[in-house]
Protein backbone atom coordinates (compact mmCIF):
# COMPACT_ATOMS: atom_id res chain seq x y z
CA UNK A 1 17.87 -17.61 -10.47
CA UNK A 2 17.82 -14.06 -9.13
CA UNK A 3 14.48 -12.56 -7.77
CA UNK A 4 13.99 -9.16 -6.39
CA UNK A 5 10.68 -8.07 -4.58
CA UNK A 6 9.04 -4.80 -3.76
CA UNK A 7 6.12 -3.67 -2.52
CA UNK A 8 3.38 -0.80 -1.78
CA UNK A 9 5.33 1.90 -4.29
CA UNK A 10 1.89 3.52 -4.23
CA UNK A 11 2.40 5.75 -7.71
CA UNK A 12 -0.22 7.94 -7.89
CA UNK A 13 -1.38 10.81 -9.87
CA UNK A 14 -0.59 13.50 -7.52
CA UNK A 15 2.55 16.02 -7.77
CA UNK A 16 1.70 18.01 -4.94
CA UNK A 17 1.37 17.59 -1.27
CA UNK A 18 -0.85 14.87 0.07
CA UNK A 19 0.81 12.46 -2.56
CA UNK A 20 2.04 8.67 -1.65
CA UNK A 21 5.01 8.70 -3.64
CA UNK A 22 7.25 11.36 -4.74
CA UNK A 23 9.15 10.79 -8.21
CA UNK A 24 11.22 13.83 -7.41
CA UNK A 25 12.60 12.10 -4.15
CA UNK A 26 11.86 8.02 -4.84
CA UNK A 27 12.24 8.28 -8.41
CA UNK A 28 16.02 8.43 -8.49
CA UNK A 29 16.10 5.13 -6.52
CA UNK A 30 13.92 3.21 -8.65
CA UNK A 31 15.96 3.77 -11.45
CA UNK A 32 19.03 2.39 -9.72
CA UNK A 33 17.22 -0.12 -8.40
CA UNK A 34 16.18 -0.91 -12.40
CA UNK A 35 19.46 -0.77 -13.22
CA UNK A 36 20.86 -3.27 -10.56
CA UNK A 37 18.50 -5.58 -11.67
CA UNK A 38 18.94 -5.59 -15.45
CA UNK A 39 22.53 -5.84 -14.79
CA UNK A 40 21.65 -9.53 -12.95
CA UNK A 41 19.71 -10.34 -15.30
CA UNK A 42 17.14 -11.04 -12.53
CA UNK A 43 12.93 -10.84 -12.41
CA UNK A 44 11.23 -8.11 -9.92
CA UNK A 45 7.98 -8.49 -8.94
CA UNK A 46 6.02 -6.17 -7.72
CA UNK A 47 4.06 -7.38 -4.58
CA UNK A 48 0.93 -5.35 -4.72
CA UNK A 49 0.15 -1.84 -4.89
CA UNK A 50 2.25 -0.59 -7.26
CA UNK A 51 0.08 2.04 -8.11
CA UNK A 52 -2.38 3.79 -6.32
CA UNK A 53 -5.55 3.83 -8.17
CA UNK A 54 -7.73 3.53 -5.43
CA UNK A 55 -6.38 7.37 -4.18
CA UNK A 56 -7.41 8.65 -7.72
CA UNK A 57 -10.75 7.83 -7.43
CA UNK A 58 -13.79 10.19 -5.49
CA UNK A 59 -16.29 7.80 -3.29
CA UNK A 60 -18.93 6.80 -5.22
CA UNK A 61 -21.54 8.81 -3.21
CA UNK A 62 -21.97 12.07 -1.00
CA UNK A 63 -18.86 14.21 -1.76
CA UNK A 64 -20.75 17.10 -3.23
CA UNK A 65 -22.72 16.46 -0.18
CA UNK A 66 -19.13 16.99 2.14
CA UNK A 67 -18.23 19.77 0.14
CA UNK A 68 -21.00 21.95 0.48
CA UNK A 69 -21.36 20.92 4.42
CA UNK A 70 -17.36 22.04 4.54
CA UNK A 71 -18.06 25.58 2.45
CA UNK A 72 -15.42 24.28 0.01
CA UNK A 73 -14.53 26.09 -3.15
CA UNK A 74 -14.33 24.33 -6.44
CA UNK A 75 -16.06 21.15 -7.79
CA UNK A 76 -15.05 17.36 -6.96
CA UNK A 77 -13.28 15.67 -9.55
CA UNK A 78 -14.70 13.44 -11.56
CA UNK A 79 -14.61 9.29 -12.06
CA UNK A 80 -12.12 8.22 -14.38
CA UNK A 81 -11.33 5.22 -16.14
CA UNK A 82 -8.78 2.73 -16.06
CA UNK A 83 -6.27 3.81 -18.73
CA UNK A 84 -6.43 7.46 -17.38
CA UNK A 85 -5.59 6.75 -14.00
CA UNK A 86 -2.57 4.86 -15.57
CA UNK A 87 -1.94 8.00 -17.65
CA UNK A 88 -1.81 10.19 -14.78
CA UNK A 89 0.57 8.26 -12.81
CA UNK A 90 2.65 8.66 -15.78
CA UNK A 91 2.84 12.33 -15.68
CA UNK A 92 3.68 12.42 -11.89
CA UNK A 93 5.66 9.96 -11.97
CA UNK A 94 8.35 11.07 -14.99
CA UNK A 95 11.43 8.79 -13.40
CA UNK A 96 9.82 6.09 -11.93
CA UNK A 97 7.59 5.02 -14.85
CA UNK A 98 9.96 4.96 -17.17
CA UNK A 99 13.18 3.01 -15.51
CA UNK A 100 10.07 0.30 -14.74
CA UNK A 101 9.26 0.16 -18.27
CA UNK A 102 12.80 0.18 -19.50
CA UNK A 103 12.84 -2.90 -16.83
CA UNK A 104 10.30 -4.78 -18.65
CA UNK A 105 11.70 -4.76 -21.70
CA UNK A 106 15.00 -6.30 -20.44
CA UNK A 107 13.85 -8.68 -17.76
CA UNK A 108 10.72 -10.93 -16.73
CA UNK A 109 8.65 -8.17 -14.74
CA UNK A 110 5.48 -9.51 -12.67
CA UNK A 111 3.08 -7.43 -10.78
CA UNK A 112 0.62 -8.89 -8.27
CA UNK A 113 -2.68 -6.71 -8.10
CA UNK A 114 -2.94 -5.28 -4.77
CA UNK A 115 -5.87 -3.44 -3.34
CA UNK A 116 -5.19 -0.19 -4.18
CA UNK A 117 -4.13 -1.57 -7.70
CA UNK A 118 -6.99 -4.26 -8.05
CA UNK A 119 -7.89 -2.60 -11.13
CA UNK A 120 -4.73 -3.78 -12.94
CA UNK A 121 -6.22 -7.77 -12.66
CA UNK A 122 -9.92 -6.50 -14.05
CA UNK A 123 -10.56 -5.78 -17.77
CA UNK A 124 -8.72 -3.08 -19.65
CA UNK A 125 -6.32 -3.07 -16.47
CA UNK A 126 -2.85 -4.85 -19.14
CA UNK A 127 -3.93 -2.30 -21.92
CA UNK A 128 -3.78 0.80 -19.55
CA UNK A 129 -0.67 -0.76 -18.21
CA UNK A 130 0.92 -1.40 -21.61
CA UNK A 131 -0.05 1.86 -22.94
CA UNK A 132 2.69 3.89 -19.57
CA UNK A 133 5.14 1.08 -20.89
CA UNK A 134 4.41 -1.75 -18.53
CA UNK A 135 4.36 -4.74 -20.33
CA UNK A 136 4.03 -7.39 -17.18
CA UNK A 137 2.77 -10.44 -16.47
CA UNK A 138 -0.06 -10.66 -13.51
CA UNK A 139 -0.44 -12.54 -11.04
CA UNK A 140 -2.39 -12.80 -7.89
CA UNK A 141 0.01 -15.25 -6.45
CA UNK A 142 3.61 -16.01 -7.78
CA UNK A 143 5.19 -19.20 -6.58
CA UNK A 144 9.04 -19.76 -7.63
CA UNK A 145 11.50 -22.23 -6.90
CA UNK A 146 15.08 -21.36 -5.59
CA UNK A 147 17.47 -23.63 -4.73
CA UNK A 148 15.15 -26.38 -4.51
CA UNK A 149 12.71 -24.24 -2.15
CA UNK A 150 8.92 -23.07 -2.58
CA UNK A 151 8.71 -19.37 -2.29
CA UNK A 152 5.06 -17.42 -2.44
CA UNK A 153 4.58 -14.02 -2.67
CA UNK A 154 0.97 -12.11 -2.56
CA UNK A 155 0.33 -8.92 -1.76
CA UNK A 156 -1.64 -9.78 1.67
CA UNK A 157 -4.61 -7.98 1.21
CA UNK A 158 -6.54 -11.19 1.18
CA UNK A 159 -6.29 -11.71 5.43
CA UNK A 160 -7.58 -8.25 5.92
CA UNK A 161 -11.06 -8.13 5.92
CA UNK A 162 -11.98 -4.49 4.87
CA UNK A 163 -9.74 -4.67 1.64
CA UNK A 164 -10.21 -8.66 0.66
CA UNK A 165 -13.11 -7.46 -1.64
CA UNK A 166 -13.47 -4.88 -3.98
CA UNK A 167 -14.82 -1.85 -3.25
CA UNK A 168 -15.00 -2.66 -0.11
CA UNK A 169 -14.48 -0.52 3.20
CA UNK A 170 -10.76 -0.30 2.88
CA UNK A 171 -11.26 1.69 -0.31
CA UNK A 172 -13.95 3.38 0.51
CA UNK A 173 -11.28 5.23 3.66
CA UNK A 174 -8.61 5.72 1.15
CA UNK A 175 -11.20 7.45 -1.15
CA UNK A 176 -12.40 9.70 1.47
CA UNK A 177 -8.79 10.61 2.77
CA UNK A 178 -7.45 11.72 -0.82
CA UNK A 179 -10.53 13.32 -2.27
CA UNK A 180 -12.52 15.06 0.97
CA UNK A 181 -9.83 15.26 3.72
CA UNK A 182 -6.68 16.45 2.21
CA UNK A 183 -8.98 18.85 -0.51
CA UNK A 184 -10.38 20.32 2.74
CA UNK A 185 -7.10 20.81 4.38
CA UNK A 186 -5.36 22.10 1.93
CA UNK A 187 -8.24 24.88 1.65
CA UNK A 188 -8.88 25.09 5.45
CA UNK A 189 -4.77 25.19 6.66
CA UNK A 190 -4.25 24.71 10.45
CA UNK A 191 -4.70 26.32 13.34
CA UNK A 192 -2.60 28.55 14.65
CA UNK A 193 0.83 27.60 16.18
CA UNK A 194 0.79 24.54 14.26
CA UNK A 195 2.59 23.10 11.27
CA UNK A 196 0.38 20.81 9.01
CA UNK A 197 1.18 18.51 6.50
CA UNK A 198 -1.50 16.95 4.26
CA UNK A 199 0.81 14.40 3.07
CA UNK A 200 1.32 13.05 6.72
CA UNK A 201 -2.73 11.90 6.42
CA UNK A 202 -1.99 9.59 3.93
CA UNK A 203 1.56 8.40 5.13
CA UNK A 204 -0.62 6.97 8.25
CA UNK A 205 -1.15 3.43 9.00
CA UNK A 206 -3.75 2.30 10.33
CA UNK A 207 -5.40 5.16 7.90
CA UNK A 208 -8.48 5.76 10.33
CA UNK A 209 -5.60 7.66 12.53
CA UNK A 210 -6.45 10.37 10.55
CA UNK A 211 -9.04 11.20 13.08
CA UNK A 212 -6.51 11.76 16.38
CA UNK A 213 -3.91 13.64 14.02
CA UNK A 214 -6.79 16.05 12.50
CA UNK A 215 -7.88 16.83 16.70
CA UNK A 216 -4.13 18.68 16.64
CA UNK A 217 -3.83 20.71 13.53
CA UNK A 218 -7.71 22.09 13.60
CA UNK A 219 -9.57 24.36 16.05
CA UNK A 220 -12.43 22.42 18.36
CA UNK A 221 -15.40 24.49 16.32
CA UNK A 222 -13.95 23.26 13.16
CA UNK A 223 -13.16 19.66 13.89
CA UNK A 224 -16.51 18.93 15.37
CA UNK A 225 -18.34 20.24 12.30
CA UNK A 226 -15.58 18.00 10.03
CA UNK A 227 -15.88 14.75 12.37
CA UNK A 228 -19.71 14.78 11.91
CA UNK A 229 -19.23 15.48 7.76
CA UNK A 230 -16.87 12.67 7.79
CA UNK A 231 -18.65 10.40 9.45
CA UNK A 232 -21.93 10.68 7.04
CA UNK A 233 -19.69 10.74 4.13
CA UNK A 234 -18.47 7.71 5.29
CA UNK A 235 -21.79 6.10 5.71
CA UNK A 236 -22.91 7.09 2.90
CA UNK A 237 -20.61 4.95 0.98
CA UNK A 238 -21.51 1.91 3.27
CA UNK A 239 -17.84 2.33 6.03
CA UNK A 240 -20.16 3.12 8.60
CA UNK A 241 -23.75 1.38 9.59
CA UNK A 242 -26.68 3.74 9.41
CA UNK A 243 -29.70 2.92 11.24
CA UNK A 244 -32.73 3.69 9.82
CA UNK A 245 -30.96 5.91 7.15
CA UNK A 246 -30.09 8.06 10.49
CA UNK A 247 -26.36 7.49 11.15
CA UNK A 248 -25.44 6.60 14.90
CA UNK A 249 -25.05 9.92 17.34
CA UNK A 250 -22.64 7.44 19.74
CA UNK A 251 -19.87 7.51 17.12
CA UNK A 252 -17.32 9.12 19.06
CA UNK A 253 -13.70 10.21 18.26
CA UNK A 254 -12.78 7.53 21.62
CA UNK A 255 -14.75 5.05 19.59
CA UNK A 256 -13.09 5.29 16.37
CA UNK A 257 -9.76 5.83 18.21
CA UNK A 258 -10.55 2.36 19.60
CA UNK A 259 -11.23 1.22 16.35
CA UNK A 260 -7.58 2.01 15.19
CA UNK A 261 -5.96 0.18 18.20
CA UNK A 262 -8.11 -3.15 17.01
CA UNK A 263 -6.73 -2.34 13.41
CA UNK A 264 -3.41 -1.79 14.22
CA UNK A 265 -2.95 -5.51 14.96
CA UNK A 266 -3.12 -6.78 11.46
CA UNK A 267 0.33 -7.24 11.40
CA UNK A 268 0.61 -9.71 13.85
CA UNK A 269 -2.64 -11.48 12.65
CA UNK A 270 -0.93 -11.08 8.56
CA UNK A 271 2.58 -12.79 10.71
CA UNK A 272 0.48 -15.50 12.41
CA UNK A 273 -1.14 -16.88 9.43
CA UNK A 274 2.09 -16.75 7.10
CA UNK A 275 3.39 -19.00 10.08
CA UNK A 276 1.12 -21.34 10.32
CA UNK A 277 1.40 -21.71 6.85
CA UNK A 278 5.17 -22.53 6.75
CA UNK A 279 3.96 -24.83 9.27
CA UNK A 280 1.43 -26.58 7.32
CA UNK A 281 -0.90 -25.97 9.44
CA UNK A 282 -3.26 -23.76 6.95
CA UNK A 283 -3.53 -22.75 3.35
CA UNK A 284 -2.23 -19.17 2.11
CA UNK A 285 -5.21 -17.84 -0.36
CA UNK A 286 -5.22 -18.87 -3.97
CA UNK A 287 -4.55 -22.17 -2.95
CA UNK A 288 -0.74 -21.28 -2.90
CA UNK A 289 1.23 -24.99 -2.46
CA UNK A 290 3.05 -24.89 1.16
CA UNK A 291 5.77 -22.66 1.41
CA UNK A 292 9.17 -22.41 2.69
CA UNK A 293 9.45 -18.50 2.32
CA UNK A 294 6.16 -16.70 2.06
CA UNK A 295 6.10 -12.58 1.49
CA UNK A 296 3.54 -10.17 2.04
CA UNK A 297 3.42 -6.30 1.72
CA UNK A 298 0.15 -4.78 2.27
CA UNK A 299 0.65 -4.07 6.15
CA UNK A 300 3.27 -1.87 5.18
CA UNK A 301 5.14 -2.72 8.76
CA UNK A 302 8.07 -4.37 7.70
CA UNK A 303 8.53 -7.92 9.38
CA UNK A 304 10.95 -10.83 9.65
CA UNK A 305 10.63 -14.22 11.23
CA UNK A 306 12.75 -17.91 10.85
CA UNK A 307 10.55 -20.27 11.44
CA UNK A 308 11.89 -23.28 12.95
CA UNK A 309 10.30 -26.63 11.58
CA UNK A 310 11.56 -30.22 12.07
CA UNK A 311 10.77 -31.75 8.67
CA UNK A 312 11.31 -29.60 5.56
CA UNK A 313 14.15 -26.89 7.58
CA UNK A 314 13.71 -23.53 8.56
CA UNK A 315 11.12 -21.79 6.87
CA UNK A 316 11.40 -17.40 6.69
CA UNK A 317 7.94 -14.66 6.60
CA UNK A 318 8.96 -11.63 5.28
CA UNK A 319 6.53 -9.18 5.01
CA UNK A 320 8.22 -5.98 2.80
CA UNK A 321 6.31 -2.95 3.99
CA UNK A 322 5.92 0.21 1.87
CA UNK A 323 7.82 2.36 -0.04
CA UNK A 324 5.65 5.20 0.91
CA UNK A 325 6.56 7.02 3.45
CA UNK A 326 5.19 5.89 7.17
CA UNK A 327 3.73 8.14 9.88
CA UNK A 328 2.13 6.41 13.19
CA UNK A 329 0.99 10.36 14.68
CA UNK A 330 1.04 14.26 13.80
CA UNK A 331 4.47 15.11 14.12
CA UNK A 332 7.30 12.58 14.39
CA UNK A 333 9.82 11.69 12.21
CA UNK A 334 8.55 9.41 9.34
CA UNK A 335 10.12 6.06 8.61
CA UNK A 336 11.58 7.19 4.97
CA UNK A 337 13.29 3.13 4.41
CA UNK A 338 12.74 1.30 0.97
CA UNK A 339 13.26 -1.93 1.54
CA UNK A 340 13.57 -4.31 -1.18
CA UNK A 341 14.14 -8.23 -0.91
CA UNK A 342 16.39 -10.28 -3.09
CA UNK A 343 16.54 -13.90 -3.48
CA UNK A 344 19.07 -16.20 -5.14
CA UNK A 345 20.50 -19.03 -5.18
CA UNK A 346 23.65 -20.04 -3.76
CA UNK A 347 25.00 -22.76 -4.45
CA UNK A 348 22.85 -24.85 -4.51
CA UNK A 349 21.52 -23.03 -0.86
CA UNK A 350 18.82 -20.41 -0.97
CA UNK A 351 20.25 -16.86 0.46
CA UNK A 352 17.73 -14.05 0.71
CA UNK A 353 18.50 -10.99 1.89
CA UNK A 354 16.52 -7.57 2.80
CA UNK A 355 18.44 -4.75 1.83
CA UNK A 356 17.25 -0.63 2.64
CA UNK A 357 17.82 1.14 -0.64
CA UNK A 358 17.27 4.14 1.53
CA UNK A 359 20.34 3.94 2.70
CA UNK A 360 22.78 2.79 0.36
CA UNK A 361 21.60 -0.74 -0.08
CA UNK A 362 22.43 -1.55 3.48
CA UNK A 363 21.88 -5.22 4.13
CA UNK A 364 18.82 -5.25 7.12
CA UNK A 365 18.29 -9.22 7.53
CA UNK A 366 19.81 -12.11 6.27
CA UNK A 367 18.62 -15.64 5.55
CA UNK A 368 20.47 -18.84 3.89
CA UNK A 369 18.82 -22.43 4.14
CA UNK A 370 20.69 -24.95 5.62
């Protein structure tokens, strides 16, 4: 058996800047990625976030609000359904879309419903999907054996606690980034002497750094008046506590900043459980059996540990990061790597490799059970 794993593709609907992924860059390598794996005659599945729903839909409340507050030209878009979403991501996503469906009509294709994808596991999610030519099977935690080894996969979204829910404050931020922030930077542009680049906002990680990069590209006047409109909007859709209906005045850029520091940890919290887990020493969600490989995405930090263990041999966390591109401030280089895990068996020994499809399938890590 042959099993290849990606995760946090992010297709969205957008063509422009502030987009996630970009077909006329990515696209290409998706396709040969296809390719490579109908030639093994292997199964992909796609950890979580494959698409980017979440990023297509306004906040639920207060955007007119933001707009007007921001003098903003033009009307928010509207809530769409399901099956449109899917149709969108179709259109910006020409390449992409259709080497994946190509895929599942040669090989077993699963897709694990992420956060930003959740929609996918609800009602009407398989039609939308079959209608862009992705005929998959779901599943909100795969468990295969190689080589006589339990491997789990999930998406990881589960040990976060502002994205283990729907609609919960995880979405609400990437609502508010894609539909206020990067409409309002677009119109507004930077200040002067500085190069800005909308698509930067939502290549962050933890996505509240938005606040930090935003104090370089605008003047004081206007980020004061945007922090504040944030903030409510924010609120409004329940990120923020409101006291009284009067949203705190001690909400301070330092304060959020501090926020982000606490957030940027989940990756080490996302490693410590997967762990224990290979440890026995707690249950993955979906009552997933004990592993001896476990894979995440989600964090979109790419990560590799061996675990040693006495009893059942070494056990291996992978956690797959994105496919998006990643940004940690408001002007470095971002990391551009695709990584993409393959597992197989070897003999009768399992081998699994991590290999950077960024850069000509270069092998990054390498693991083979004793």
């Amino acid at each position: 058996m042959i099993l290849y794993v990606i995760s946090d593709v992010h297709l969205d609907g957008e063509s422009s800047e502030g987009t996630l992924f970009d077909d006329r860059k990515t696209g290409p390598t998706v396709a040969s990625l296809c390719e490579r794996i109908a030639r093994e005659n292997a199964e992909l599945v796609l950890a979580g976030d494959a698409l980017d729903l979440t990023s297509m839909m306004p906040p639920r409340k207060g955007l007119d609000r933001f707009y007007e507050k921001m003098e903003m030209h033009g009307e928010p878009p509207p809530r769409r359904d399901v099956a449109a979403l899917c149709a969108r991501v179709r259109e910006a996503n020409p390449t992409a879309v259709e080497a994946l469906g190509r895929l599942c009509s040669r090989v077993p294709v699963t897709l694990i419903p992420g956060n930003h994808d959740r929609h996918l596991g609800e009602p009407g999610g398989a039609e939308a999907l079959s209608a862009i030519g992705f005929r998959v099977r779901m599943e909100p935690s795969v468990v295969r054996k190689i080589a006589d080894r339990t491997v789990v996969l999930q998406h990881g979204h589960e040990l976060d606690e502002g994205n283990h829910e729907r609609e919960g404050t995880g979405e609400v931020m990437t609502q508010v980034l894609h539909q206020a922030v990067i409409p309002f930077l677009r119109e507004k542009g930077p200040k002067r002497g500085v190069r800005m680049d909308p698509s930067r906002v939502v290549a962050l990680r933890p996505e509240e750094a938005v606040v930090s990069v935003l104090e370089r590209w605008l003047d004081e006047k206007t980020f004061r008046k945007f922090f504040r409109a944030l903030l409510s909007l924010l609120a409004t859709n329940g990120y923020l506590p409101r006291v009284a209906g009067i949203l705190s005045p001690f909400i301070s850029a330092d304060r959020v900043r501090r926020a982000i520091e606490e957030q940027d940890r989940l990756w080490e919290s996302t490693a410590f459980t997967a762990i224990r887990a290979l440890e026995g020493r707690c249950k993955l969600p979906h009552d997933a059996p004990q592993p001896d490989v476990v894979v995440f995405g989600h964090t979109h930090v790419l990560d590799w540990a061996v675990q040693e263990r006495k009893k059942r041999g070494d056990g291996l966390y992978v956690n797959l990061g994105t496919w998006t591109e990643r940004c940690f401030d408001a002007s470095s280089p971002p990391d551009l790597s695709l990584p993409v895990l393959r597992l197989d068996d070897e003999e009768g020994r399992l081998r699994v490799s991590l290999l950077d499809f960024a850069d000509g399938t270069r092998e990054l890590q390498r693991f083979e059970s004793a």
